[in-house]
C-alpha atoms as a PDB file:
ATOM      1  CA  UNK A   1      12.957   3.798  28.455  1.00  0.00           C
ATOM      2  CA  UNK A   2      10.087   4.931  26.506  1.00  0.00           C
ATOM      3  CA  UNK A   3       8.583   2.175  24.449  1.00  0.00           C
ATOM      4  CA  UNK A   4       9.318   4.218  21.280  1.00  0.00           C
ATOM      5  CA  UNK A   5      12.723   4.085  21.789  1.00  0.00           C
ATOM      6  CA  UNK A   6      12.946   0.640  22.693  1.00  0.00           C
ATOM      7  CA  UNK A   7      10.881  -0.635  19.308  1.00  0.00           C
ATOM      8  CA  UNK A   8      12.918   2.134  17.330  1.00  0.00           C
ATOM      9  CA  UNK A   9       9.814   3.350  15.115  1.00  0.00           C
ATOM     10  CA  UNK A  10       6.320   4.631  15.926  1.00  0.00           C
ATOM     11  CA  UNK A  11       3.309   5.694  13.820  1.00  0.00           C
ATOM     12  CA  UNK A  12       2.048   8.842  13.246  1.00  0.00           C
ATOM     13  CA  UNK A  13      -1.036  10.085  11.267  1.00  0.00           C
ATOM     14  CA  UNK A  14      -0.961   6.470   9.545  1.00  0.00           C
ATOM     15  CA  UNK A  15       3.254   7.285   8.352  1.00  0.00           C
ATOM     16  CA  UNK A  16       5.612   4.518  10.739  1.00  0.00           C
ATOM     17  CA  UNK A  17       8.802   6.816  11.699  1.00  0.00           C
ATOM     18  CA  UNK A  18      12.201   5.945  13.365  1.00  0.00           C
ATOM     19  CA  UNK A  19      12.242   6.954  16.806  1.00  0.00           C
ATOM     20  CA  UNK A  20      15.791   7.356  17.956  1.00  0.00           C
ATOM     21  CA  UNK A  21      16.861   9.257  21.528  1.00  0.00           C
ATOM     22  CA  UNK A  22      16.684  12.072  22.399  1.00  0.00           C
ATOM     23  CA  UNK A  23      14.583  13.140  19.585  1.00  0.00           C
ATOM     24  CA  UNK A  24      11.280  14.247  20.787  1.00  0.00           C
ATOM     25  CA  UNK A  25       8.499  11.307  20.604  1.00  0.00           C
ATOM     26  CA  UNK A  26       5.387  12.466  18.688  1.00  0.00           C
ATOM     27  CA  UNK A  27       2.797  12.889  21.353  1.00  0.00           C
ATOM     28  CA  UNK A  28      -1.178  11.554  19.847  1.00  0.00           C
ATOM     29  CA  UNK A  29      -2.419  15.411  20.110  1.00  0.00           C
ATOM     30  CA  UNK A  30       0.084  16.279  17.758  1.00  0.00           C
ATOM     31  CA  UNK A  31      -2.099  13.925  15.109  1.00  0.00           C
ATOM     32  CA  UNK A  32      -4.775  16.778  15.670  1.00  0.00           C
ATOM     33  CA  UNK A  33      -2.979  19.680  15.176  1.00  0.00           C
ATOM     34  CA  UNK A  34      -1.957  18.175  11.553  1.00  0.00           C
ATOM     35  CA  UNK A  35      -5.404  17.423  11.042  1.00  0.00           C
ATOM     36  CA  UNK A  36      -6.536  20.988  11.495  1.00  0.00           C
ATOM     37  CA  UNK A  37      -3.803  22.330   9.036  1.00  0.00           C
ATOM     38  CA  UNK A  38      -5.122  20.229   6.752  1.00  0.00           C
ATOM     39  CA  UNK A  39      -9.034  20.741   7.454  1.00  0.00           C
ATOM     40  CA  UNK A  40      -7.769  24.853   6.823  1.00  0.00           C
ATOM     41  CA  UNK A  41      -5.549  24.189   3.853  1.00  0.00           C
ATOM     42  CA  UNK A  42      -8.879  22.288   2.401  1.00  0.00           C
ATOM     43  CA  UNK A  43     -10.929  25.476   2.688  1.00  0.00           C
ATOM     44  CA  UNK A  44      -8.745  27.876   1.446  1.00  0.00           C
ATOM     45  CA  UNK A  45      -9.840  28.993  -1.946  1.00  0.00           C
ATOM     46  CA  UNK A  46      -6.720  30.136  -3.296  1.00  0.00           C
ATOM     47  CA  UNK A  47      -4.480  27.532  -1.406  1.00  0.00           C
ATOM     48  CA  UNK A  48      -3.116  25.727  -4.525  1.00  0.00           C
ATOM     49  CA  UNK A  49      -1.965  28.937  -5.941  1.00  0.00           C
ATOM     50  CA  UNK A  50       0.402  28.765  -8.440  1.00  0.00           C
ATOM     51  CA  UNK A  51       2.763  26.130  -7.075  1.00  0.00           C
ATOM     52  CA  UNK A  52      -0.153  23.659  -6.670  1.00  0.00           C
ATOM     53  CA  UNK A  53       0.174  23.231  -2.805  1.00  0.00           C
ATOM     54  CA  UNK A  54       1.348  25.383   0.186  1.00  0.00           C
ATOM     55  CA  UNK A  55       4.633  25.963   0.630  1.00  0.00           C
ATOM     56  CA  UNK A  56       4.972  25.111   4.860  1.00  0.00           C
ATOM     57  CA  UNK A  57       7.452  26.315   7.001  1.00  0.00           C
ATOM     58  CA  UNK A  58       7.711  24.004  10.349  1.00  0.00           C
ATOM     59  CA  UNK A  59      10.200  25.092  13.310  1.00  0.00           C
ATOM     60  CA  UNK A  60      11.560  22.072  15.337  1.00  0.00           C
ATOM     61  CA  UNK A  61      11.150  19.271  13.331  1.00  0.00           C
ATOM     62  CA  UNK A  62      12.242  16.784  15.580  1.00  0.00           C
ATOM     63  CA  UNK A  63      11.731  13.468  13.726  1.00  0.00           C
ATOM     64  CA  UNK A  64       9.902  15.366  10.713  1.00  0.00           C
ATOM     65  CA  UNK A  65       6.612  14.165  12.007  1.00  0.00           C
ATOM     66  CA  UNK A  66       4.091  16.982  11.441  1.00  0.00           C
ATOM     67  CA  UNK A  67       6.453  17.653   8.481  1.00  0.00           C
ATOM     68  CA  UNK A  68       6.195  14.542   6.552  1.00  0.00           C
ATOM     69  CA  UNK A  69       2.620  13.525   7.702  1.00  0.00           C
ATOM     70  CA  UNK A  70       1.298  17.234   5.835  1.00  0.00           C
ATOM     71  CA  UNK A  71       3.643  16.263   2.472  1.00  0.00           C
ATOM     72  CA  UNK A  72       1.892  12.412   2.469  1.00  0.00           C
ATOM     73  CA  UNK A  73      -1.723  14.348   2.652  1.00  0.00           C
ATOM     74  CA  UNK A  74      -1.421  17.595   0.331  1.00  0.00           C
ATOM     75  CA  UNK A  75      -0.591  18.014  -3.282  1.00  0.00           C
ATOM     76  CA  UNK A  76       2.078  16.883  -4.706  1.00  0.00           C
ATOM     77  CA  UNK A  77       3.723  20.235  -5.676  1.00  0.00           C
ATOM     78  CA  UNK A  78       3.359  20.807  -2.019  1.00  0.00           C
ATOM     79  CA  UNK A  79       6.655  21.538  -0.166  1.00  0.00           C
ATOM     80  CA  UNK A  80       8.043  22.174   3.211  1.00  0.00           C
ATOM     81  CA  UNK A  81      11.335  23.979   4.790  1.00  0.00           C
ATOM     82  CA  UNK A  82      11.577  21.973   8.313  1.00  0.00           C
ATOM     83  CA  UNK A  83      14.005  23.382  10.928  1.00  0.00           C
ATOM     84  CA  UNK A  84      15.317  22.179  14.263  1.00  0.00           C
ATOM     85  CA  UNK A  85      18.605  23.179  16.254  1.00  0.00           C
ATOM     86  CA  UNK A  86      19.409  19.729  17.212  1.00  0.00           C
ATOM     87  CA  UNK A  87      21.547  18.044  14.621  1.00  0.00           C
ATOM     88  CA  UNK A  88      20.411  14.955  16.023  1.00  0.00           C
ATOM     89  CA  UNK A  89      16.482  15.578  15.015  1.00  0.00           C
ATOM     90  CA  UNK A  90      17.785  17.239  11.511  1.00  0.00           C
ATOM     91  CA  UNK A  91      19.059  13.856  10.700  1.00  0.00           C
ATOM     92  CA  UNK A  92      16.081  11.612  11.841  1.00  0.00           C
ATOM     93  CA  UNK A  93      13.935  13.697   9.965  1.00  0.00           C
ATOM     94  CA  UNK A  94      16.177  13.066   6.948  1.00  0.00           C
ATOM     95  CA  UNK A  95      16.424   9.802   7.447  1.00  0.00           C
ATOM     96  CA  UNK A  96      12.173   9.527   7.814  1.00  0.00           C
ATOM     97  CA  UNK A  97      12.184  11.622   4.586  1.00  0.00           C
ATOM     98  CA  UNK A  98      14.228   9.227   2.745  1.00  0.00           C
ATOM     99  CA  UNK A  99      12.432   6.150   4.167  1.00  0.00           C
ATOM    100  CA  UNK A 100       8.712   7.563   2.832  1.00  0.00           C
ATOM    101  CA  UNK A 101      10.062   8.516  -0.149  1.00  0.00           C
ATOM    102  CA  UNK A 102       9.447  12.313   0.314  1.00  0.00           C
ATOM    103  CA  UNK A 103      13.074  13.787   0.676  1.00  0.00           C
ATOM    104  CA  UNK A 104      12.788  15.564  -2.576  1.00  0.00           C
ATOM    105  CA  UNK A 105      10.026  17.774  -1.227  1.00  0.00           C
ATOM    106  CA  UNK A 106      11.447  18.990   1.565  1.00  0.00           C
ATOM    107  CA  UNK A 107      14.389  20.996   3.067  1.00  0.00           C
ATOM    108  CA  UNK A 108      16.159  20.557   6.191  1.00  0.00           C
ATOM    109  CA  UNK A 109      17.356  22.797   7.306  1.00  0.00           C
ATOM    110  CA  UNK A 110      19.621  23.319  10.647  1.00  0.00           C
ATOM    111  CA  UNK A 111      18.446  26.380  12.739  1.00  0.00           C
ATOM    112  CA  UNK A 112      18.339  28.157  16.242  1.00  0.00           C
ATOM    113  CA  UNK A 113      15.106  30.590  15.519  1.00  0.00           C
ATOM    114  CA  UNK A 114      16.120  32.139  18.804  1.00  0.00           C
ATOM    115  CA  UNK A 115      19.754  32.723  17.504  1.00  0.00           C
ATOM    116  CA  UNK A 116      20.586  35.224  14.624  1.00  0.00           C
ATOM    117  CA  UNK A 117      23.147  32.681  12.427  1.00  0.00           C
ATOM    118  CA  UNK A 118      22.604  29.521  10.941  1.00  0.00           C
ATOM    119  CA  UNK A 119      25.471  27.418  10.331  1.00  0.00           C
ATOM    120  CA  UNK A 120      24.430  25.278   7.320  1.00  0.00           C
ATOM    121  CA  UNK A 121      21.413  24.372   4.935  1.00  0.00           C
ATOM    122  CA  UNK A 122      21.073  21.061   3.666  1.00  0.00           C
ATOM    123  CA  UNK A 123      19.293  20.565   0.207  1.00  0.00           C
ATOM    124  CA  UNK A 124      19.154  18.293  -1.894  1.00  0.00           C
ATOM    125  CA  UNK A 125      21.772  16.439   0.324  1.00  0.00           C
ATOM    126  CA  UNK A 126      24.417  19.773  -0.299  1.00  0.00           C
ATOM    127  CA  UNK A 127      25.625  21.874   2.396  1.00  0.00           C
ATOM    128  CA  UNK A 128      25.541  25.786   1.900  1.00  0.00           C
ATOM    129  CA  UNK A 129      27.323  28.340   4.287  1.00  0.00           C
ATOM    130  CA  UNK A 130      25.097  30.991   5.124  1.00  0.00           C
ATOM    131  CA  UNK A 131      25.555  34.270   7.059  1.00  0.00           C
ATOM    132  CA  UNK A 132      22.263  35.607   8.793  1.00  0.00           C
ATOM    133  CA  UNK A 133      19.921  32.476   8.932  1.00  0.00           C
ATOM    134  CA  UNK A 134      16.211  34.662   7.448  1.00  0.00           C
ATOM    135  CA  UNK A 135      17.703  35.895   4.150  1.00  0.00           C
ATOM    136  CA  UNK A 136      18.363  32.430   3.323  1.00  0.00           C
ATOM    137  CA  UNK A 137      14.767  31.752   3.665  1.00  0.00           C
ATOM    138  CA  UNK A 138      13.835  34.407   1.714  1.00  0.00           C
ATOM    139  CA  UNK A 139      14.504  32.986  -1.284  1.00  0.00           C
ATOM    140  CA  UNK A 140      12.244  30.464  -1.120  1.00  0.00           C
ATOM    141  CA  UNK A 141       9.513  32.413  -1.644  1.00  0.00           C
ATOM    142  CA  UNK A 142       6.804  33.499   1.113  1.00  0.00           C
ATOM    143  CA  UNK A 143       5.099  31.024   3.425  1.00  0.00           C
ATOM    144  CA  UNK A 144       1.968  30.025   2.893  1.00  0.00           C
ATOM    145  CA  UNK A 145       1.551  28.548   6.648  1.00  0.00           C
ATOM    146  CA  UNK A 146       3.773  28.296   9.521  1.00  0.00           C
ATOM    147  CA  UNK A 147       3.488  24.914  12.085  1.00  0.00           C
ATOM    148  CA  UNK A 148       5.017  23.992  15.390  1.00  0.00           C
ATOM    149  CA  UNK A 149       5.119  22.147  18.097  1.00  0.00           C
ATOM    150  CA  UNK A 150       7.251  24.251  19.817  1.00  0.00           C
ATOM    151  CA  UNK A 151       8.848  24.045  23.679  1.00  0.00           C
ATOM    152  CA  UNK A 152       6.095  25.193  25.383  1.00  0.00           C
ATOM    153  CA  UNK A 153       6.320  23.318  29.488  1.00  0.00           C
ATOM    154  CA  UNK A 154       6.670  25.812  31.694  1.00  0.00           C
ATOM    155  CA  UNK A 155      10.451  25.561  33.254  1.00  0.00           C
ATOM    156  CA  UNK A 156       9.020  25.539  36.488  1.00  0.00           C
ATOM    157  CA  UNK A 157       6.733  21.907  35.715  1.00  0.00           C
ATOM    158  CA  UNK A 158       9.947  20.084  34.233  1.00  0.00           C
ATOM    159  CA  UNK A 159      10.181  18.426  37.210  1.00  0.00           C
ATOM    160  CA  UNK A 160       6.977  17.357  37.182  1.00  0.00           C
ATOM    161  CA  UNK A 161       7.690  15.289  34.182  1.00  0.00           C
ATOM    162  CA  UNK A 162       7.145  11.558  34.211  1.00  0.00           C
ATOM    163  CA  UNK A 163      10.971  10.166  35.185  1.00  0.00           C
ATOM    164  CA  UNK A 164      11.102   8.357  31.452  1.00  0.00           C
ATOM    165  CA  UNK A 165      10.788  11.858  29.776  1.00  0.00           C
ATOM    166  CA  UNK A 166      13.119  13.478  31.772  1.00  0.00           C
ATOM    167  CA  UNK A 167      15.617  10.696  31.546  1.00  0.00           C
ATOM    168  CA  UNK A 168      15.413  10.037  27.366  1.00  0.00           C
ATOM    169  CA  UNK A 169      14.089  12.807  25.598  1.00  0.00           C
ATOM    170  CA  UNK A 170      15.497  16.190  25.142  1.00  0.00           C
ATOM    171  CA  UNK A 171      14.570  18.476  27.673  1.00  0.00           C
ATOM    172  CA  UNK A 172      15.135  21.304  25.333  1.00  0.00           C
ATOM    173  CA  UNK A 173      12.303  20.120  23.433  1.00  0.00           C
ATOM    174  CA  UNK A 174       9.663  20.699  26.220  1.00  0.00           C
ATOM    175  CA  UNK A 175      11.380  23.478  28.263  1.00  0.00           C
ATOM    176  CA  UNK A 176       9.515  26.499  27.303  1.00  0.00           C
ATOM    177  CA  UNK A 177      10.940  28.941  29.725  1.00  0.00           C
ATOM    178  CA  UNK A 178       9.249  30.103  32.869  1.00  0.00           C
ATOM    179  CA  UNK A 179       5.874  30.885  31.407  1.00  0.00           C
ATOM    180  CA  UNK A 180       6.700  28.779  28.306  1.00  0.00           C
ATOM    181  CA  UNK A 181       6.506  31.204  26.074  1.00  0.00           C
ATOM    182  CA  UNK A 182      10.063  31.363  24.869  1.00  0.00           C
ATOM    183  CA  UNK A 183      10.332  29.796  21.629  1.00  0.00           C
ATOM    184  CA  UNK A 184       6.669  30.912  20.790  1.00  0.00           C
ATOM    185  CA  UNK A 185       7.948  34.607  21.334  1.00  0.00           C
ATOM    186  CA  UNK A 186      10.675  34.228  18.661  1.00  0.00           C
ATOM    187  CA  UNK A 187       8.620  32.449  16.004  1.00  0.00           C
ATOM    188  CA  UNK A 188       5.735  35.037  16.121  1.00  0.00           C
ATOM    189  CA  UNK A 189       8.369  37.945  15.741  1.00  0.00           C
ATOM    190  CA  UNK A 190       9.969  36.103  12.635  1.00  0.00           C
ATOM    191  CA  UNK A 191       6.974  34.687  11.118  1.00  0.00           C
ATOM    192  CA  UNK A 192       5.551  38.585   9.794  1.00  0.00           C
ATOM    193  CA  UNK A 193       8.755  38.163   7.488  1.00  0.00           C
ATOM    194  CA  UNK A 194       8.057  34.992   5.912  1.00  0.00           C
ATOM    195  CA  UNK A 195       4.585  34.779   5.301  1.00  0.00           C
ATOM    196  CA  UNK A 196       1.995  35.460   2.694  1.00  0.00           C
ATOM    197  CA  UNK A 197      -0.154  38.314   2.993  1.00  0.00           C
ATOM    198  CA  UNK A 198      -3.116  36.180   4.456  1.00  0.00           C
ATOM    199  CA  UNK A 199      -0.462  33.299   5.896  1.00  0.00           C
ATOM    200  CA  UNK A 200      -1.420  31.396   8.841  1.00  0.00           C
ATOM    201  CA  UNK A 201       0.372  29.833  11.780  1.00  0.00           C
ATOM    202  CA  UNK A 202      -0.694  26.852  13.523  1.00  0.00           C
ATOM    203  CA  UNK A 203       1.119  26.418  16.642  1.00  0.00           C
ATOM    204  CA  UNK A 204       0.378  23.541  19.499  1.00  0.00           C
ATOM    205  CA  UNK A 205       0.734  24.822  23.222  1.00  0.00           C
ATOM    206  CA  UNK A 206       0.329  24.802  26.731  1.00  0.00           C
ATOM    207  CA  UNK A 207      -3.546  25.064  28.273  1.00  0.00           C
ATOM    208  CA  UNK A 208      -2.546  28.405  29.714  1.00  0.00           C
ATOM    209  CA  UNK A 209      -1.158  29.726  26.556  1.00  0.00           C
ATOM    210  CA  UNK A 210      -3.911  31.035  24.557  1.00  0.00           C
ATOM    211  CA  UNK A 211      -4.541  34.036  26.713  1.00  0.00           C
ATOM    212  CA  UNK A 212      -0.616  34.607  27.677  1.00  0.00           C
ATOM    213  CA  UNK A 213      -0.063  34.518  23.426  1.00  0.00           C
ATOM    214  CA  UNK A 214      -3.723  36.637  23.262  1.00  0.00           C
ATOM    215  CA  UNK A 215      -2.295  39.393  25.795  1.00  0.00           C
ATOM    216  CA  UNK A 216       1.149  39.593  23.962  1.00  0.00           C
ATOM    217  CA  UNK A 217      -0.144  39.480  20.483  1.00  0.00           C
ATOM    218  CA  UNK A 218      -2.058  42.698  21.529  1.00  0.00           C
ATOM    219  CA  UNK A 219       1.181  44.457  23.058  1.00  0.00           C
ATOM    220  CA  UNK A 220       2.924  43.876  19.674  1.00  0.00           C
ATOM    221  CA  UNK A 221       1.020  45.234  16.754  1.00  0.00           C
ATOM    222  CA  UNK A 222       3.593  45.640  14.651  1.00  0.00           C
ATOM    223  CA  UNK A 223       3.687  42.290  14.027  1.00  0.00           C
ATOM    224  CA  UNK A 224      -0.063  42.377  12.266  1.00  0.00           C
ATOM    225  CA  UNK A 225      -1.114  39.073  13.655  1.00  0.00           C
ATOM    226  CA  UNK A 226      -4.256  38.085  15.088  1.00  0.00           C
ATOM    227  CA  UNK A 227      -5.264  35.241  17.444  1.00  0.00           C
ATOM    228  CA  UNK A 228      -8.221  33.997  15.001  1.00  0.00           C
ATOM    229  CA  UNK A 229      -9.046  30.198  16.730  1.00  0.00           C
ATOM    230  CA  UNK A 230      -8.404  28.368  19.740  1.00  0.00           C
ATOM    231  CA  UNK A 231      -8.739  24.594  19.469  1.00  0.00           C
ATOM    232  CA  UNK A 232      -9.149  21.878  22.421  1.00  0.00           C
ATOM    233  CA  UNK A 233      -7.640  18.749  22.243  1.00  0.00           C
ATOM    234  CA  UNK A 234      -9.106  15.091  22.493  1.00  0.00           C
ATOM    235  CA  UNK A 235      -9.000  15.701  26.513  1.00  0.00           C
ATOM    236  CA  UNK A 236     -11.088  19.187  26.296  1.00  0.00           C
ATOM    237  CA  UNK A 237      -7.841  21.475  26.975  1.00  0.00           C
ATOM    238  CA  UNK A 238      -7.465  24.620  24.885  1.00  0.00           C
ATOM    239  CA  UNK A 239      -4.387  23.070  22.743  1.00  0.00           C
ATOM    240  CA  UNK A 240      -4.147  24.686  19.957  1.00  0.00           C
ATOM    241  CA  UNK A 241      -3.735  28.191  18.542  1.00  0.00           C
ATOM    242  CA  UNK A 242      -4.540  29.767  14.832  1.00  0.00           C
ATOM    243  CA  UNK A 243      -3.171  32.563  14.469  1.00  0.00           C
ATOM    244  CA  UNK A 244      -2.854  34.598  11.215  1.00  0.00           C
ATOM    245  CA  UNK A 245      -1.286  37.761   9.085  1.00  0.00           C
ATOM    246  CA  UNK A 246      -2.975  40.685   8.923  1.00  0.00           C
ATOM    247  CA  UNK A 247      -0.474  43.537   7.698  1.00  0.00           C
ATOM    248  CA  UNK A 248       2.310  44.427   5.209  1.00  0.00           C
ATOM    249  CA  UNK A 249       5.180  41.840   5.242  1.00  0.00           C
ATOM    250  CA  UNK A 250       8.058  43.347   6.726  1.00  0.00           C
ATOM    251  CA  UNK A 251      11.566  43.773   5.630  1.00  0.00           C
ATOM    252  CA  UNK A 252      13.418  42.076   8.543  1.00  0.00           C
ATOM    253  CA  UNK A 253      12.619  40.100  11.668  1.00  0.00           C
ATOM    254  CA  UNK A 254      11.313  42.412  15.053  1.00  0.00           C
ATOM    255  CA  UNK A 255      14.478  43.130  16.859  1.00  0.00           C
ATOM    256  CA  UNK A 256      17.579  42.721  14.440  1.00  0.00           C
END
């Protein structure tokens, strides 16, 4: 069993977090994809706006680690929608939330991005019954950025997994699909609806992603996003991606 599990908490960007299985364990290159959001959010002029902090949309929240690591670091009017399928990572994260004392700046919310319902949003501890899961985020306002740490092992490597992650965590939190590419696919067609005219995703991937994402970024130019940075981790392997809004925000997600 992996050591996280067994001590039932782990730290993260300096924030200690309940680890409970199967909820995805926080990986150390994670740490530097928050610490690029927040070197960006930094050097945006206008990133206060009128809220006072970014309003940060993450998908797959697992135990609300890149989530509640960004609150503890930006201003305090800062806020973040987190979303995961996995009702067992929507209620570590609120339980993480509660236990740094930053549950009233963010929203849980349950969510499949690569399904078109969502079955409930929980705010401010309520429940709401929605119908088509994006209108609901609508009225929240525009994103200013967009993070995950998505599924992104390609199917065909699961098995090449250490025997500890296959056994505890949830394989539907590394299985990417057979190129990986999956989940990534279905956030970069909803993100053009949700963000700001100059809004930014930061997404964490597989070495072999930036050009697969590259290639199928160019083969979709309705979306108006443009691969703008690649970023290696702490090994020297292209890790991470920038990728940002170019165009109009649309009216509805690419294929509804």
């Amino acid at each position: 069993m992996p050591v996280q599990y067994i001590l039932r908490e782990w730290d993260f960007q300096g924030l200690n977090l309940k680890m409970a299985p199967p909820v995805f364990i926080p990986r150390p290159e994670t740490e530097e994809l928050v610490d690029w959001v927040l070197e960006e959010e930094a050097q945006r002029p206008c990133a206060a706006g009128t809220q006072g902090g970014p309003l940060i949309l993450e998908v797959g929240c697992g135990s609300g680690a890149i989530a509640l690591s960004l609150l503890s670091q930006l201003p305090q009017q800062s806020q973040v929608i987190a979303v995961d399928k996995e009702e067992a990572a929507i209620c570590l994260t609120h339980e993480n939330a509660q236990r740094l004392q930053l549950q009233d700046r963010i929203r849980i919310v349950p969510l499949d991005v690569t399904l078109g319902t969502l079955p409930r949003i929980f705010l401010g501890g309520g429940v709401l019954d929605t119908e088509r899961w994006w209108t609901h985020l609508l009225p929240w306002g525009p994103m200013d950025l967009v993070v995950s740490n998505p599924p992104y092992v390609f199917h065909q490597d699961m098995e090449q997994l250490a025997p500890e992650i296959c056994s505890y965590e949830d394989p539907a939190a590394l299985d990417g699909g057979k190129e990986g590419m999956d989940v990534i696919i279905h956030i970069l067609a909803l993100v053009p609806q949700l963000l700001k005219g100059s809004g930014s995703v930061f997404l964490e991937v597989e070495p072999r992603h930036p050009g697969l994402v590259s290639s199928w970024l160019r083969s979709q130019p309705d979306l108006h996003l443009d691969l703008v940075a690649v970023r290696r981790d702490f090994c020297g392997r292209p890790r991470f991606l920038h990728i940002r809004r170019s165009g109009p925000q649309c009216g509805c997600p690419v294929g509804t």
